[in-house]
Protein backbone atom coordinates (compact mmCIF):
# COMPACT_ATOMS: atom_id res chain seq x y z
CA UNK A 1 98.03 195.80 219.97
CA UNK A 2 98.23 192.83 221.98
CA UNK A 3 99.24 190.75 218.19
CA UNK A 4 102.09 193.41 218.26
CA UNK A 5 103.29 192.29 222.02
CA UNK A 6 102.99 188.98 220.97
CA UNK A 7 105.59 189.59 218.19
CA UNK A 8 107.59 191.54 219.62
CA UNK A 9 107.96 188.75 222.75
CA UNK A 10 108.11 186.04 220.10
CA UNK A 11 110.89 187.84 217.95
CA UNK A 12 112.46 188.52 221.47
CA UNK A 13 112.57 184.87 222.77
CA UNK A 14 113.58 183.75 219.88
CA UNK A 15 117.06 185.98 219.86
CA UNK A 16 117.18 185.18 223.59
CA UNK A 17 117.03 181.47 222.58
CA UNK A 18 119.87 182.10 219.39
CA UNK A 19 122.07 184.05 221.91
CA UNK A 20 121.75 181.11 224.62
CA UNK A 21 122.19 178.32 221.58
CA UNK A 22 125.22 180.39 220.44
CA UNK A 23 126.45 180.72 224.03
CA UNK A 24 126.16 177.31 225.42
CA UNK A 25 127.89 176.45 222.01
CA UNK A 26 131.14 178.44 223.25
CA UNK A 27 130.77 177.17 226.15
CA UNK A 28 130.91 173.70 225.27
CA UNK A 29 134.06 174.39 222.71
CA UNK A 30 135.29 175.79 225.76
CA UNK A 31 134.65 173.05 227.79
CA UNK A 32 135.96 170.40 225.59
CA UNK A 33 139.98 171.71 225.83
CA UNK A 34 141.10 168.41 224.02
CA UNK A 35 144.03 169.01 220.99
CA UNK A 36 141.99 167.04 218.31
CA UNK A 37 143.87 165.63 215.04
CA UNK A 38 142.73 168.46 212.83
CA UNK A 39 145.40 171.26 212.08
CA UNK A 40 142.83 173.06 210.51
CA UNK A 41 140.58 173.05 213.94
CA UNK A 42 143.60 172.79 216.67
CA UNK A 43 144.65 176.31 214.65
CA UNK A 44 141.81 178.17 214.97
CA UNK A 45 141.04 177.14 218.45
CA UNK A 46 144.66 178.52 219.12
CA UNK A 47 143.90 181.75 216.99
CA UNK A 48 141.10 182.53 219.01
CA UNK A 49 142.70 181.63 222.64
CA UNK A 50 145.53 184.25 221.65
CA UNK A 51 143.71 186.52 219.52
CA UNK A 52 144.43 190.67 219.88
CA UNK A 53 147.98 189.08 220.92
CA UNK A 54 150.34 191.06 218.20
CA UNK A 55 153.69 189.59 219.72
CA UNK A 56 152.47 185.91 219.93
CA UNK A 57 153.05 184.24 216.09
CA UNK A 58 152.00 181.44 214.21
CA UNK A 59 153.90 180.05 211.49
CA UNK A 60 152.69 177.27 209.23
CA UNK A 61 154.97 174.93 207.28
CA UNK A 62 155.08 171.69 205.31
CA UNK A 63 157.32 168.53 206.50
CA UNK A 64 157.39 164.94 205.61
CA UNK A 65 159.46 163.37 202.49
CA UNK A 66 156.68 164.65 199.98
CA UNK A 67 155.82 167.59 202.07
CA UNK A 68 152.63 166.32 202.82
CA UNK A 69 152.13 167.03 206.34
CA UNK A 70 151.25 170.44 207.64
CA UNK A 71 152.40 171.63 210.72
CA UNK A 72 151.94 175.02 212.79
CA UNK A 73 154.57 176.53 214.94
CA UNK A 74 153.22 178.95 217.71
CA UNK A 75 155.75 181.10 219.82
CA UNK A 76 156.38 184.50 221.46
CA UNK A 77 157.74 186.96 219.03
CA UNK A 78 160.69 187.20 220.74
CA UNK A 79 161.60 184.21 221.88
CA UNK A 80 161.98 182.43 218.48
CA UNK A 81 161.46 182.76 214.58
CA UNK A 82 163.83 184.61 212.50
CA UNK A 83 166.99 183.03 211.32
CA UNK A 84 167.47 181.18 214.59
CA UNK A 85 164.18 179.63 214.07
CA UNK A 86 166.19 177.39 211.45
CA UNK A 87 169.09 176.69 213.74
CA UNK A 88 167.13 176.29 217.14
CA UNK A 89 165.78 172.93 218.70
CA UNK A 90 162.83 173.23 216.37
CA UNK A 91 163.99 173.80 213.40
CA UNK A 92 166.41 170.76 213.61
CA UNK A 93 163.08 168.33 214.58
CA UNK A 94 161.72 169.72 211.56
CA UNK A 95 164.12 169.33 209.77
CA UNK A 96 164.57 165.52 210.91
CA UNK A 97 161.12 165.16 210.50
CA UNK A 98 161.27 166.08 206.64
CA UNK A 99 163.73 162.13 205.85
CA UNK A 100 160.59 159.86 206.97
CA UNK A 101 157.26 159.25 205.10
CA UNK A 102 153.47 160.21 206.84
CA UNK A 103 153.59 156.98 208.65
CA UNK A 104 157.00 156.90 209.98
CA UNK A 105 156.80 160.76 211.20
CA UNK A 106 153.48 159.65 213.63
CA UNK A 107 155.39 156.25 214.43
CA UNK A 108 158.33 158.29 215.66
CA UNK A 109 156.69 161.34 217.25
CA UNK A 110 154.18 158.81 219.19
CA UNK A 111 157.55 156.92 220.42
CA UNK A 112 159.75 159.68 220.83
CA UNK A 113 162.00 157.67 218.41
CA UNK A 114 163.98 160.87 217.75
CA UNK A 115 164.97 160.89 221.99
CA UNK A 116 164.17 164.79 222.35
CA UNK A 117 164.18 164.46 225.91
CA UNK A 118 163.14 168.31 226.16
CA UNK A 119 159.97 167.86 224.58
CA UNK A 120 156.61 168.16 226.13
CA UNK A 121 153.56 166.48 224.67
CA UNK A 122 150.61 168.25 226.16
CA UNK A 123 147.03 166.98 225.44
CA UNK A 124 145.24 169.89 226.06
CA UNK A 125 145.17 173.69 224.68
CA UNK A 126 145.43 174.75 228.10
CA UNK A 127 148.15 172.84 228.89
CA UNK A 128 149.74 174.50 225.38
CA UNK A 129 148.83 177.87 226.32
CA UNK A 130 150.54 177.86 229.35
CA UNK A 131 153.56 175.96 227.82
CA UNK A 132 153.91 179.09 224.96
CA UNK A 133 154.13 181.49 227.50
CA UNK A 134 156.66 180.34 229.29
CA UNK A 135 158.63 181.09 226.70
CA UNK A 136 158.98 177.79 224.56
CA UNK A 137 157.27 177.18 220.78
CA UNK A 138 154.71 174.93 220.26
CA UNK A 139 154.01 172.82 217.41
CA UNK A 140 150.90 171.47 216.10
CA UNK A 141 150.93 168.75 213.51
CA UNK A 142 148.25 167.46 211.08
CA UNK A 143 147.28 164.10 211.87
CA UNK A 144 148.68 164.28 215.78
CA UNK A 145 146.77 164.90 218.33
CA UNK A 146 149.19 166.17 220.73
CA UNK A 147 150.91 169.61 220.98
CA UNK A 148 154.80 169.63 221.39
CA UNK A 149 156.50 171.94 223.77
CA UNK A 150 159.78 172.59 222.27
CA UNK A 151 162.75 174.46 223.97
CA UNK A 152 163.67 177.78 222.50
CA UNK A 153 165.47 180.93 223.15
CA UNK A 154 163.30 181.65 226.40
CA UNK A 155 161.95 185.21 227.16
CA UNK A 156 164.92 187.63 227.45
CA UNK A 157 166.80 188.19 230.69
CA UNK A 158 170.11 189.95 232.11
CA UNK A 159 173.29 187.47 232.26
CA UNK A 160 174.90 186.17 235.61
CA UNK A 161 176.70 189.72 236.75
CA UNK A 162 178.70 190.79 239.74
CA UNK A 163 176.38 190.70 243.19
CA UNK A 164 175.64 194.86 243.68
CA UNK A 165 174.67 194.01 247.54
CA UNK A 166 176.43 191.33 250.05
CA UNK A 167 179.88 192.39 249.34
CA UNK A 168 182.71 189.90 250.02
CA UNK A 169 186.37 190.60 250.24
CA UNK A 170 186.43 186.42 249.58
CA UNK A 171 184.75 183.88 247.81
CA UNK A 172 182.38 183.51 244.99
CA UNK A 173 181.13 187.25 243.08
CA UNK A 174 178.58 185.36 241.29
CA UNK A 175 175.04 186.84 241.55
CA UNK A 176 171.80 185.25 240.73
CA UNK A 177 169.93 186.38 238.19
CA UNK A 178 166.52 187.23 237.08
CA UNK A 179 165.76 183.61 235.62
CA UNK A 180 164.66 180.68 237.94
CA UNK A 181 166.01 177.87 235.84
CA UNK A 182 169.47 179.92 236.07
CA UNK A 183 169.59 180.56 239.70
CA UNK A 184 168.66 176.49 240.34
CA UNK A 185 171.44 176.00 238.39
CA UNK A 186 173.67 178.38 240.31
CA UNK A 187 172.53 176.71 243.48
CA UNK A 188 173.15 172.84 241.73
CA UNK A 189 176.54 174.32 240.35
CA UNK A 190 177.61 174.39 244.00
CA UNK A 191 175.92 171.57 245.43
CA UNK A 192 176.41 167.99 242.94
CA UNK A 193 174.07 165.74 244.99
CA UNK A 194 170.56 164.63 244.03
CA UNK A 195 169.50 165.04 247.50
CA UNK A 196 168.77 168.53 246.84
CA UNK A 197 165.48 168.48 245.27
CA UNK A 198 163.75 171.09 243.75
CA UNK A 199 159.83 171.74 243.71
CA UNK A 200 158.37 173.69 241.37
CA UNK A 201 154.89 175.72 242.22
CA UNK A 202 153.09 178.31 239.63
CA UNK A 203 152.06 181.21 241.73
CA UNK A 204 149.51 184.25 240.24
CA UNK A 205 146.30 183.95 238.85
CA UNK A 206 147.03 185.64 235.79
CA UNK A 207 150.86 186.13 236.10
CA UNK A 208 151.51 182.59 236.32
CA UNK A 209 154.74 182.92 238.29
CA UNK A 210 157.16 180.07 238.56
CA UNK A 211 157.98 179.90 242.17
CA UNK A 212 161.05 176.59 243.00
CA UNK A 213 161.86 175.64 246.45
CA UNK A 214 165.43 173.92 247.18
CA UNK A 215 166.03 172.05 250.38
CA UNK A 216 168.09 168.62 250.96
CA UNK A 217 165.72 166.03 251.19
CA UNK A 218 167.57 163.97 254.20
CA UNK A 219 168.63 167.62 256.41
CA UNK A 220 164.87 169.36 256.37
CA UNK A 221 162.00 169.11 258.59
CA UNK A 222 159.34 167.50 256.71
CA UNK A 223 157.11 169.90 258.82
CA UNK A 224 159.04 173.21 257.81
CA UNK A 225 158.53 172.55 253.80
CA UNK A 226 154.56 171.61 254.45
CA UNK A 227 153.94 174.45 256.41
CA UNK A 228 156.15 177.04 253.37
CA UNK A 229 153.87 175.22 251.15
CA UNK A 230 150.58 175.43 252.95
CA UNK A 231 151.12 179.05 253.36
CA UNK A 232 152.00 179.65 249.71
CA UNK A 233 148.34 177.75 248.88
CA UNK A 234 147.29 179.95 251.47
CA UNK A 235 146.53 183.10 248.93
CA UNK A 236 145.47 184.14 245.80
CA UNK A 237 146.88 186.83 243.72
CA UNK A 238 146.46 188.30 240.60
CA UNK A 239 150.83 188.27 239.78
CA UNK A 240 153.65 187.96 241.45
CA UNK A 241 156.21 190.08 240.50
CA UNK A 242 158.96 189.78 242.51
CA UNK A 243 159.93 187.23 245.68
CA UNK A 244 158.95 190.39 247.98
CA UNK A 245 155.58 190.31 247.40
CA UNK A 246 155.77 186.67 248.68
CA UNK A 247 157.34 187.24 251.59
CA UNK A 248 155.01 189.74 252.86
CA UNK A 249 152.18 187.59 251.88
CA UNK A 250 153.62 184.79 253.94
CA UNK A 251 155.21 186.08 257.02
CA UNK A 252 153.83 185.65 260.36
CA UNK A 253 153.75 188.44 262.11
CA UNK A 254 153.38 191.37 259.40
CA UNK A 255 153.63 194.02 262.12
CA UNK A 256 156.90 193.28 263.24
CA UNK A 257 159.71 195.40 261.50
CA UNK A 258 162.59 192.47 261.34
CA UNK A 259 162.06 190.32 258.40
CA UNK A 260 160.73 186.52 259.24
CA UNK A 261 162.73 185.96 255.60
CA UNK A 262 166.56 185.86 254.98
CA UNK A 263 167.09 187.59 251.66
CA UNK A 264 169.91 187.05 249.36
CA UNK A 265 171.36 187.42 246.01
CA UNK A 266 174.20 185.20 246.31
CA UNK A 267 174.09 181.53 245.19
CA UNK A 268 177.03 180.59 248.08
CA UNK A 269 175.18 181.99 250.42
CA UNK A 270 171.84 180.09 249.06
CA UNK A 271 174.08 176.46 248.93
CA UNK A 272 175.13 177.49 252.76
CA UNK A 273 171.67 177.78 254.00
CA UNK A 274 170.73 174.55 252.02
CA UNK A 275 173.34 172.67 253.46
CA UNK A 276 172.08 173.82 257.08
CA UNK A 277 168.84 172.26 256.29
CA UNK A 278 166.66 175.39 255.32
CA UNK A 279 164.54 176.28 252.29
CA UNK A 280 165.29 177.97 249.60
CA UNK A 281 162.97 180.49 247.46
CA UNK A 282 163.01 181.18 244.22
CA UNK A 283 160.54 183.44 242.31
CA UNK A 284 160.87 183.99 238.36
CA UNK A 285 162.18 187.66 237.23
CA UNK A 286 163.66 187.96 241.02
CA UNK A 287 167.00 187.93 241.25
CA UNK A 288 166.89 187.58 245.60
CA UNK A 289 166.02 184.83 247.11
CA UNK A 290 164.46 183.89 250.21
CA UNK A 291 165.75 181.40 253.04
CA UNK A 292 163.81 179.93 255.36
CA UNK A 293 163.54 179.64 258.51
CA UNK A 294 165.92 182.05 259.35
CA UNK A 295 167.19 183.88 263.31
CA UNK A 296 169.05 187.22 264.33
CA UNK A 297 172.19 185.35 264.32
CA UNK A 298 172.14 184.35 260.56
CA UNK A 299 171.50 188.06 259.30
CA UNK A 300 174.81 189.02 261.12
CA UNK A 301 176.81 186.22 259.54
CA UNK A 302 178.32 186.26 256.01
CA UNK A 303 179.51 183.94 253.04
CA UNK A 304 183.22 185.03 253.85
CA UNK A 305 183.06 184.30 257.53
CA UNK A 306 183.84 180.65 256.43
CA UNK A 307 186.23 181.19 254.10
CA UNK A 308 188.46 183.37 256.21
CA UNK A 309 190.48 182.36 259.33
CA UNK A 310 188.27 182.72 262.69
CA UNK A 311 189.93 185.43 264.37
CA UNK A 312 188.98 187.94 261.28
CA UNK A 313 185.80 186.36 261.21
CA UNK A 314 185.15 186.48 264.97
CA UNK A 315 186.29 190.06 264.83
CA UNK A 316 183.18 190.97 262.15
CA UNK A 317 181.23 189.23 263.99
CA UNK A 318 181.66 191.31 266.81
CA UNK A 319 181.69 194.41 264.72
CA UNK A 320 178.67 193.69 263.53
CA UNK A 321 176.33 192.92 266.25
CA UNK A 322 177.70 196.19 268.11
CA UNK A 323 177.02 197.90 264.57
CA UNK A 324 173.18 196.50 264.81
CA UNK A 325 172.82 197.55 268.39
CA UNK A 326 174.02 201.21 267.76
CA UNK A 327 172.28 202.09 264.38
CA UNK A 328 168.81 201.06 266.76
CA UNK A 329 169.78 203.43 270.20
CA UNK A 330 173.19 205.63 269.67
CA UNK A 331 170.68 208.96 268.80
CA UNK A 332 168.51 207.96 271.70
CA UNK A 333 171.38 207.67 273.68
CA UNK A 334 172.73 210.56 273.22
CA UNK A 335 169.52 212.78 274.09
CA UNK A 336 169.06 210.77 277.28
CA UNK A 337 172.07 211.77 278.52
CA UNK A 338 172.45 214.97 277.69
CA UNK A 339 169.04 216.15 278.08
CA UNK A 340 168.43 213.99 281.70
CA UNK A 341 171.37 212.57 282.79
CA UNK A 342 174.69 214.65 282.24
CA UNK A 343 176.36 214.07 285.42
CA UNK A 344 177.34 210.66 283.76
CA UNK A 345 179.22 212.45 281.39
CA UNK A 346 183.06 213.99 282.49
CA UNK A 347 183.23 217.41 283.46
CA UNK A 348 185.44 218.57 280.22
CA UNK A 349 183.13 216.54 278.29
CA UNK A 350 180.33 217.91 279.44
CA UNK A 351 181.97 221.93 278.65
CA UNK A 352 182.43 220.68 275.18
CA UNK A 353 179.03 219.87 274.47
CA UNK A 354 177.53 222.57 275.93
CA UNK A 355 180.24 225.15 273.96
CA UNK A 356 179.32 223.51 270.62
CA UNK A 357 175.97 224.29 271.65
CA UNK A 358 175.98 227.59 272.09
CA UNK A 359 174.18 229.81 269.92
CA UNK A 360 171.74 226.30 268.71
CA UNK A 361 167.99 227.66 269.00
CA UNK A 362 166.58 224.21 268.90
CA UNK A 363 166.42 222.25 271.43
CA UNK A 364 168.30 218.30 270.81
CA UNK A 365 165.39 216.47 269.88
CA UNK A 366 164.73 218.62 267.27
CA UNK A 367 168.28 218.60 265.85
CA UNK A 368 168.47 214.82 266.03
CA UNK A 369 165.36 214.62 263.91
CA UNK A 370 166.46 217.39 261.25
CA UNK A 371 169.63 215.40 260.85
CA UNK A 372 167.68 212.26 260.82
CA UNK A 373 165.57 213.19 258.48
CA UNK A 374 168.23 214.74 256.68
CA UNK A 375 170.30 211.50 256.11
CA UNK A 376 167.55 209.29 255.54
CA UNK A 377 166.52 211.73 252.80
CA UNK A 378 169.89 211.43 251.26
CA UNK A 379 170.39 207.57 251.32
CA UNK A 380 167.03 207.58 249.29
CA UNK A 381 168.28 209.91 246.98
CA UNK A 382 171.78 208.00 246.19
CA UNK A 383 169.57 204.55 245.45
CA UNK A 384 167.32 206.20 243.04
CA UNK A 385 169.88 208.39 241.32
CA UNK A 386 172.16 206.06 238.56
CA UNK A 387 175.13 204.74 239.48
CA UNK A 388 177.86 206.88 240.55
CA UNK A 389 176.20 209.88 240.85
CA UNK A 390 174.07 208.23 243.36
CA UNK A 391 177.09 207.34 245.14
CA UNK A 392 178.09 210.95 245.39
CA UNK A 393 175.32 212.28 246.45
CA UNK A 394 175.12 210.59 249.26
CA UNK A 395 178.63 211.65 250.54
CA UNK A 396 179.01 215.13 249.44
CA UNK A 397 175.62 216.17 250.08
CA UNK A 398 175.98 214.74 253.61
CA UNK A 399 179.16 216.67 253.88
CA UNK A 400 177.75 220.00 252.61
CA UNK A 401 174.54 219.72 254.16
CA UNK A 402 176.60 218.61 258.04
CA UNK A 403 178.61 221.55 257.10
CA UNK A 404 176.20 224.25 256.17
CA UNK A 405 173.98 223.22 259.31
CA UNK A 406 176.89 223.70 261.89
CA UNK A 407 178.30 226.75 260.67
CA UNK A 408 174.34 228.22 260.43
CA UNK A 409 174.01 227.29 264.16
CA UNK A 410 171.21 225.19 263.11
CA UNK A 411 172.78 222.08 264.61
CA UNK A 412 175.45 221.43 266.70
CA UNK A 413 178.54 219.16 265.85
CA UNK A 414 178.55 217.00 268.25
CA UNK A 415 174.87 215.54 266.71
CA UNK A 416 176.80 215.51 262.84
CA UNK A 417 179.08 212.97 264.40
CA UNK A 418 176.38 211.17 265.85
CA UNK A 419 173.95 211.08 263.49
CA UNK A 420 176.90 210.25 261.01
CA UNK A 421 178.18 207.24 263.61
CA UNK A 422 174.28 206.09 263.61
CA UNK A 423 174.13 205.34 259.48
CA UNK A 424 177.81 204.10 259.36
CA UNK A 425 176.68 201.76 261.85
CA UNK A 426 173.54 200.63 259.51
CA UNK A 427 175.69 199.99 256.84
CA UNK A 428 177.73 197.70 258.28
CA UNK A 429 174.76 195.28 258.56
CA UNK A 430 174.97 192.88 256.40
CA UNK A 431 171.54 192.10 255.09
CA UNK A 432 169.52 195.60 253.62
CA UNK A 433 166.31 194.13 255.02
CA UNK A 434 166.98 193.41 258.48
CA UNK A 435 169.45 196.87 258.68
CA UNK A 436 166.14 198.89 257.58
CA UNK A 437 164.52 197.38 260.94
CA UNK A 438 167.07 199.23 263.00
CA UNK A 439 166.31 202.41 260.92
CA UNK A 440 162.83 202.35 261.95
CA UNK A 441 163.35 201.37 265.55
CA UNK A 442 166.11 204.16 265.54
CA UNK A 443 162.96 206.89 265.89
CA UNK A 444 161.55 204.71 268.68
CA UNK A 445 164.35 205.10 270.88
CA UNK A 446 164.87 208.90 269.78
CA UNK A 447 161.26 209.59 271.08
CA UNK A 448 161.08 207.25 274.16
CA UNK A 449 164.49 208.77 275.29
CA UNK A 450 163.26 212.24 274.60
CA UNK A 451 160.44 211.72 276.68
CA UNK A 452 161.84 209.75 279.74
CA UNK A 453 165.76 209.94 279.36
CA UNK A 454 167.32 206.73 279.96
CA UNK A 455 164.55 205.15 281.35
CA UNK A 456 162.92 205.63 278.59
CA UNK A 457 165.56 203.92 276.54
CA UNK A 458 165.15 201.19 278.98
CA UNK A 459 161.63 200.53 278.61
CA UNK A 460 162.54 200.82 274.62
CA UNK A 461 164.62 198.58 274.65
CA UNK A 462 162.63 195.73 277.05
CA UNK A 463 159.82 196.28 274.36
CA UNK A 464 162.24 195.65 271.77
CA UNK A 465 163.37 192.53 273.52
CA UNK A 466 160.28 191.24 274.08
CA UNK A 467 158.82 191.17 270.89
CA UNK A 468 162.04 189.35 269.45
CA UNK A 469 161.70 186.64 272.53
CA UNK A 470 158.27 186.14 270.79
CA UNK A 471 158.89 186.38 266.87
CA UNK A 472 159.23 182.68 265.44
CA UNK A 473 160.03 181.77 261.77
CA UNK A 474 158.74 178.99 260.85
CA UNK A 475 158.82 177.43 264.67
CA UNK A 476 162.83 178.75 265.15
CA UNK A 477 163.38 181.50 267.94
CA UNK A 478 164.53 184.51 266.07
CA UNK A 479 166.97 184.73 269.06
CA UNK A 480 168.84 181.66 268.35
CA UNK A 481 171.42 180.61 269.83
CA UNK A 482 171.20 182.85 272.39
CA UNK A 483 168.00 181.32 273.91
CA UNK A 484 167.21 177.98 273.99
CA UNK A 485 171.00 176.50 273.18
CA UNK A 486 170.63 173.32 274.78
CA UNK A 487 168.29 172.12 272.19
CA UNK A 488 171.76 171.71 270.11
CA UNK A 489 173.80 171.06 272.98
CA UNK A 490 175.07 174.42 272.85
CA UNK A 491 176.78 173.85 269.80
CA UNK A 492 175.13 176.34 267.89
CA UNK A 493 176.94 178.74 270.03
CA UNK A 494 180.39 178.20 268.55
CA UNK A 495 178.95 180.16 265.51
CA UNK A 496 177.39 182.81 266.88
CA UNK A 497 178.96 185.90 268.30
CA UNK A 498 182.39 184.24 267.85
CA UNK A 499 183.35 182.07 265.11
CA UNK A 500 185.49 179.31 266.44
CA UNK A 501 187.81 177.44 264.13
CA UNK A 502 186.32 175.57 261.62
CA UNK A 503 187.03 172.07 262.56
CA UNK A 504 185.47 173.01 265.62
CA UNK A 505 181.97 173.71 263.88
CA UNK A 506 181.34 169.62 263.47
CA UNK A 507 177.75 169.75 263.50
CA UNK A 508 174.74 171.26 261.74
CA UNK A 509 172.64 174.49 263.08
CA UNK A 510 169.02 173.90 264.71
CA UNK A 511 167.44 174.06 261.40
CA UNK A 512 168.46 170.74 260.35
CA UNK A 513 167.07 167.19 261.46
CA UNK A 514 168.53 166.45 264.86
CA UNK A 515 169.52 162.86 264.35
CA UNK A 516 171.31 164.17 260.85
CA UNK A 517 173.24 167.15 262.26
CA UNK A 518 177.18 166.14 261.90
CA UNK A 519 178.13 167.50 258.94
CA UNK A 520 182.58 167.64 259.82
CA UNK A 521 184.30 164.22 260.85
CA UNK A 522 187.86 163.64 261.12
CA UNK A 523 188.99 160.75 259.28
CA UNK A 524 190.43 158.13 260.97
């Protein structure tokens, strides 16, 4: 018996010992993530670093004068091969490859002799991995030991279109798109000066997302790009998918309901905020970017208020921040007054209400909520149902369902037209992000005012004020200009709630350096 343990622990050691030998083996093949000179070994290493991967490819060929050389070409299915694998970037260095002899192929790939200035040499299979899925082919040759990143087709992606949000009656209808290098190049397109530098960061632990931020080097605070960059070190994540996820990753104050980001999908708008000295974010497969640092006063403003005259401008402008103020407190408004304070109101005024009324069995707060509700319910409908049809859902079911619910005495008319005022008013905010704040806050003043009339609207709105007195991006007052002007001199207020004439606007917002803030001289 104890000649059978004895076996039995010796027979187990010993596999114990194999599996460890066998282990530390892979681990050490593992470890040593040098490209070697071998095709034969740089292959299989590459086989087995991609293996179970149907869509990734490996295609083996012969070049040199005699043919003598093997090479492998490695690359996403669809992102090369085929016919356009011939007439692609690779295929013609192949193809120049196949005029020299063995030694003159090594002598000119060593040099770069050919002067393919888009080739990467990586020395690692790491390095290769990650260079074949971004979307490139990489080539392995017998004899080398380096792996070439060449340019290819890239991974598919939608074309520059029309922006859908951020409409303009003026300027530029370009859009970004879903592809980083693209949108850089939007942004470049607009601004020619190699002050504007781009940094590239890889974002995602497995997802690997390509992440650039665009500022002008001599108009940024060297402080405002160290702290975006400490706080996108600042997390880990298995994949980013979109510049959203980002954004709430790397705001502030997450609580807060107004966005610490600018969002945009226009590459004016992108070279504007550049040009004033902020950053620019751009996440791979997102086609909205983020600017940073951003204030109330910059979601109001848009690309055309600088390319039309200042009166029309100013006029938005105006527009606008009454738009932002209403969409927030108009149904609150209107239950503090007529449910506390209708001696306000004028007699006739007053008769009208109460007539339309009649015959209601709820009591206000309750309509303003079902026709709250009711809206908001329809505005998500029309953005998940396709195109048009979304469109008209949203205004013929609101005028069916306004309809139906006056003439069933469910609601009165009076809260229709407000209710109807309130998401008119929403829309005509600009930015989608910082109009959705309002939406929210909307239900804060509706129950505040409920509860304590117009003092309660009061005491909403202090709170409201208060927290945006104390909501900083990146260091800027959200509530610039309106506090702290003197910091610029009060120039910032000339484009604010008016826009004064252009040659008037001589100098830079807060966001840029101070000593670097004249950006309009007359010359002389």
């Amino acid at each position: 018996m104890q000649q059978k343990e004895e076996k039995i622990a010796g027979h187990t050691a010993k596999h114990i010992a194999g599996h460890t030998a066998e282990h530390t083996t892979e681990r050490n093949a593992e470890y040593n993530d040098e490209i070697t000179t071998s095709l034969q070994e740089n292959a299989a290493r590459f086989q087995k670093i991609f293996s179970g991967c149907a869509d990734i490819k490996m295609r083996t060929m012969k070049i040199g004068q005699k043919q003598q050389i093997a090479c492998m070409a490695a690359y996403i299915e669809v992102t090369g091969g085929g016919a356009i694998f011939e007439k692609s970037l690779v295929g013609r260095l192949l193809n120049e490859l196949c005029h020299y002899n063995e030694k003159e192929v090594y002598e000119r790939l060593s040099q770069n002799a050919l002067g393919l200035s888009d080739v990467t040499p990586f020395d690692t299979f790491s390095d290769a991995a990650a260079g074949l899925l971004t979307g490139d082919t990489i080539l392995f040759i017998d004899g080398y030991d380096k792996a070439l990143k060449i340019p290819d087709k890239g991974y598919p992606s939608m074309g520059i279109s029309e922006v859908n949000s951020e409409k303009v009656i003026r300027g530029s209808n370009e859009g970004f798109t879903e592809s980083v290098k693209a949108n850089t190049a939007l942004v470049r397109k607009r601004i020619r000066s190699p002050k504007v530098k781009v940094k590239e960061k890889k974002i995602g632990l497995r997802s690997k997302t390509n992440v650039d931020l665009m500022y002008m080097e001599d108009l940024i605070y060297p402080g405002v790009l160290e702290e975006v960059e400490k706080r996108l070190d600042g997390f880990e994540i298995d994949g980013v998918l979109d510049s959203g996820i980002i954004e709430q990753l790397t705001e502030e104050k997450w609580y807060s309901p107004f966005p610490q980001f600018q969002t945009t999908q226009r590459p004016d708008r992108a070279a504007m905020a550049i040009l004033e000295g902020r950053v620019v974010l751009i996440a791979d497969n997102s086609p909205i970017a983020l600017i940073l640092p951003t204030d109330y006063n910059s979601f109001i403003q848009t690309s055309d208020d600088y390319y039309n005259r200042w009166e029309i401008a100013s006029l938005g402008r105006i527009l606008r921040f009454l738009a932002s103020f209403f969409a927030m407190t108009l149904p609150g408004l209107y239950l503090a007054v007529c449910n506390f304070h209708t001696q306000i109101l004028p007699t006739k005024l007053l008769l009208s209400f109460a007539a339309a009324r009649q015959g209601v069995p709820f009591p206000g707060v309750v309509e303003v909520l079902l026709m709250e509700l009711s809206f908001e319910l329809l505005r998500e409908a029309g953005v998940r149902l396709p195109g048009a049809m979304g469109n008209t859902i949203g205004i013929v079911g609101g005028l069916i369902i306004g309809q139906a619910a006056v003439e069933a005495n469910l609601v009165s008319p009076i809260v229709v037209i407000v209710v109807a005022f309130t998401a008119l008013c929403s829309f005509a905010v600009p930015n989608e992000e910082f109009a959705t704040a309002f939406r929210i806050l909307k239900f804060f003043f509706i129950a505040m005012c409920a509860w304590l009339g117009f003092f309660g609207f009061l005491m909403a709105l202090l709170a409201v004020l208060i927290h945006l007195s104390h909501l900083k991006s990146f260091g800027i007052p959200y509530l610039m200009p309106f506090v702290g002007a003197d910091v610029t001199d009060y120039q910032d207020e000339r484009d604010s709630l008016l826009r004064l004439p252009l040659y008037q606007l001589r100098h830079r917002p807060v966001f840029a350096r101070r000593h670097n803030r004249l950006r309009l001289r007359r010359k002389k």
